[in-house]
C-alpha atoms as a PDB file:
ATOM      1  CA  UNK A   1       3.113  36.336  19.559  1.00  0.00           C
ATOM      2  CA  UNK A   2       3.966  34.509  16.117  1.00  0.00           C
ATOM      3  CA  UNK A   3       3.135  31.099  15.045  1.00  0.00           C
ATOM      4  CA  UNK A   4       6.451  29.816  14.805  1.00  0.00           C
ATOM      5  CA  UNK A   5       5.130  26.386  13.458  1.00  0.00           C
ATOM      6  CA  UNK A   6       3.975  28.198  10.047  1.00  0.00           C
ATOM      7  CA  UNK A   7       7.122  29.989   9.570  1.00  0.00           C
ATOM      8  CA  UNK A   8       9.359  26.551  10.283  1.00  0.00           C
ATOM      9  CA  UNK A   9       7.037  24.548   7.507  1.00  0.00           C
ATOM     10  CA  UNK A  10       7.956  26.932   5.052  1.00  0.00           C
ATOM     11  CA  UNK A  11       4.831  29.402   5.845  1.00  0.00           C
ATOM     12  CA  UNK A  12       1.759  27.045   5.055  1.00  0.00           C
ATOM     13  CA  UNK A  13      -0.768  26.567   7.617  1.00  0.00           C
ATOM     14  CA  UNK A  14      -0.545  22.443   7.075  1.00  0.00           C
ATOM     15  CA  UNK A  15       0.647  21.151  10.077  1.00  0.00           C
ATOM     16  CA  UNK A  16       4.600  19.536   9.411  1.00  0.00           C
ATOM     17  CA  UNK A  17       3.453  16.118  10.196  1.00  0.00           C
ATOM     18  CA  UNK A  18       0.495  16.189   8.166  1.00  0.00           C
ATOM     19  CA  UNK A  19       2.576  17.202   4.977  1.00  0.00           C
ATOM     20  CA  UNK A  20       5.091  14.407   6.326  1.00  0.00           C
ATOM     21  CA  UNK A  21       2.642  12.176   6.080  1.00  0.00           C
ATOM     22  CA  UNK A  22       1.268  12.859   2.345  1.00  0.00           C
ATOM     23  CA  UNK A  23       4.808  12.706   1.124  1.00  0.00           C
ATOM     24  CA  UNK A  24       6.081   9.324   2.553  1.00  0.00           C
ATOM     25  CA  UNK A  25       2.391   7.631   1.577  1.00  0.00           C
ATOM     26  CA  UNK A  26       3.653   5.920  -1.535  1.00  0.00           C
ATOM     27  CA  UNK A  27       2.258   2.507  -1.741  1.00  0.00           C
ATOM     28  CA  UNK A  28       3.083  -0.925  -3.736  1.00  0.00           C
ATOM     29  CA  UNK A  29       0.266  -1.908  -5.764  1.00  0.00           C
ATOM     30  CA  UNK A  30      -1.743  -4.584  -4.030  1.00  0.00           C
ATOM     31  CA  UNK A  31      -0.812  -8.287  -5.577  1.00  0.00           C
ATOM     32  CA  UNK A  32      -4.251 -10.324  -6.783  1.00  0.00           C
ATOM     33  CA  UNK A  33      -5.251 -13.220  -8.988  1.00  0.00           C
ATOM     34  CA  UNK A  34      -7.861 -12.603 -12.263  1.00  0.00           C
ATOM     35  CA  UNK A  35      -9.734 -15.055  -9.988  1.00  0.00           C
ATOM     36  CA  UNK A  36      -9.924 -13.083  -7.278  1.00  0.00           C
ATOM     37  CA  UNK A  37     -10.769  -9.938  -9.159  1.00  0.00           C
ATOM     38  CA  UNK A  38     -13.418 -11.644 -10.914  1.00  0.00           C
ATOM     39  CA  UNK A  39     -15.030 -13.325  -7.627  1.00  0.00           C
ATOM     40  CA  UNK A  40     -15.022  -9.810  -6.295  1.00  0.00           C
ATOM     41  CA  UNK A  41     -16.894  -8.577  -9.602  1.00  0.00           C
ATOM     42  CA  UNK A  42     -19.805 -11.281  -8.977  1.00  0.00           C
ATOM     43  CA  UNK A  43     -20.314 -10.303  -5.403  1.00  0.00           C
ATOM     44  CA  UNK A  44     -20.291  -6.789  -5.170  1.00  0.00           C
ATOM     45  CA  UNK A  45     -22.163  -6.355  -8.739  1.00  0.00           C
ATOM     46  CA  UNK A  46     -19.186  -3.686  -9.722  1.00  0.00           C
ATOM     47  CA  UNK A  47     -18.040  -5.098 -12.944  1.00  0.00           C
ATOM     48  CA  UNK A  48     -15.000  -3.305 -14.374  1.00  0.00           C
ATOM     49  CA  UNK A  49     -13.398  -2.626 -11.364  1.00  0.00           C
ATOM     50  CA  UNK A  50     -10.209  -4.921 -11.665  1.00  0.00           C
ATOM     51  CA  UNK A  51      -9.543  -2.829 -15.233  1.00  0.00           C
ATOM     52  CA  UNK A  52      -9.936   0.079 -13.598  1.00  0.00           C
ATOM     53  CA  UNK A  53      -7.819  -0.831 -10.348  1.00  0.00           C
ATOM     54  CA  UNK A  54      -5.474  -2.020 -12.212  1.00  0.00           C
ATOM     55  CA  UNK A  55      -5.264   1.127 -14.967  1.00  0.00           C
ATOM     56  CA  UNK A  56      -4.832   3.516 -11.842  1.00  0.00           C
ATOM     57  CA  UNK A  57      -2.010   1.278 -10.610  1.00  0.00           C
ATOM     58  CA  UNK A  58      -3.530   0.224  -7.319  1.00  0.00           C
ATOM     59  CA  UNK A  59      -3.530  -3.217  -8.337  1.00  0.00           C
ATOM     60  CA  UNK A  60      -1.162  -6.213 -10.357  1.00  0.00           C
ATOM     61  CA  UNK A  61      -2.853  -8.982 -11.604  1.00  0.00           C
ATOM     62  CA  UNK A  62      -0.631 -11.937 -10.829  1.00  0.00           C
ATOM     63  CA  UNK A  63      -0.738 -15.919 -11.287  1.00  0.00           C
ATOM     64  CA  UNK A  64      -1.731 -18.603  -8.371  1.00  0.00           C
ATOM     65  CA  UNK A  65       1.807 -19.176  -8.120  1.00  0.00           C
ATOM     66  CA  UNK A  66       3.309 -15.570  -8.325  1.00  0.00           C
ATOM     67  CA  UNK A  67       0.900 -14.640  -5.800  1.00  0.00           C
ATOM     68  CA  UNK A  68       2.075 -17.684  -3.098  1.00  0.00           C
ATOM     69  CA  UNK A  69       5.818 -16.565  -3.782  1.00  0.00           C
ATOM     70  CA  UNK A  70       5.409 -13.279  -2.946  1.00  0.00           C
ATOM     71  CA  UNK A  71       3.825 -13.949   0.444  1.00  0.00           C
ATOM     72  CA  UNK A  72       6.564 -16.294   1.269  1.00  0.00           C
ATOM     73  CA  UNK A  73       9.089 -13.858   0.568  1.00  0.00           C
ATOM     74  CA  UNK A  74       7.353 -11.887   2.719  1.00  0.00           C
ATOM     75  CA  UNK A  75       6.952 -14.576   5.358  1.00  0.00           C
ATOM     76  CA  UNK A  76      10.676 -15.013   5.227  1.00  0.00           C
ATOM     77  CA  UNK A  77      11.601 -11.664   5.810  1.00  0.00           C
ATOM     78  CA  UNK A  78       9.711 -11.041   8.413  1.00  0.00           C
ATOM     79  CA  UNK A  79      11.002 -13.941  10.568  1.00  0.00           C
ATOM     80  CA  UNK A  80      14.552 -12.331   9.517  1.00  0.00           C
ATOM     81  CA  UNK A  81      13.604  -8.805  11.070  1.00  0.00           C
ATOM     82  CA  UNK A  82      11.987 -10.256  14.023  1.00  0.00           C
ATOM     83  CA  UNK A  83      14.748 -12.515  14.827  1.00  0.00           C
ATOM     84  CA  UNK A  84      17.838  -9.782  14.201  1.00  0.00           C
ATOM     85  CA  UNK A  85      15.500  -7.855  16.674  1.00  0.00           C
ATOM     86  CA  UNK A  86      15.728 -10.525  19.097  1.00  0.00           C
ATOM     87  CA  UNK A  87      12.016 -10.548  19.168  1.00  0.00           C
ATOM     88  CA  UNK A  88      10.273 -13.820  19.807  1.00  0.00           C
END
């Protein structure tokens, strides 16, 4: 008897949903202030890594104010979801 799974995912032996699941893994950039990044420099000891988070694309360094907009963006379309859901 075949493995019918390997012949449906076009003949690799990765499992569909693990392929799936690399594919649709694209992530935003994670929103943080110079302050933060530099707070997180003292403590850990690992100078440089906001430059290099930030060259890679994994993070945006944003104002104060930039930073409290987005979240209440956020905030605000949340309660919209929730509420169209009928969710309390």
């Amino acid at each position: 008897m075949q493995n019918n799974s390997a012949n449906l995912s076009g003949g690799s032996n990765t499992p569909a949903s693990e392929t799936a699941s690399k594919e649709n893994t694209v992530e935003e950039p994670l929103m943080v202030t110079q302050e933060a990044v530099e707070a997180y420099e003292r403590r850990t000891g690992f100078y440089g890594i906001g430059r290099i988070m930030v060259e890679d694309g994994h993070w945006i360094i944003v104002t104060k104010e930039e930073l409290a907009r987005s979240r209440a963006q956020v905030h605000a379309n949340r309660h919209q979801v929730t509420r169209q859901r009928g969710v309390a």
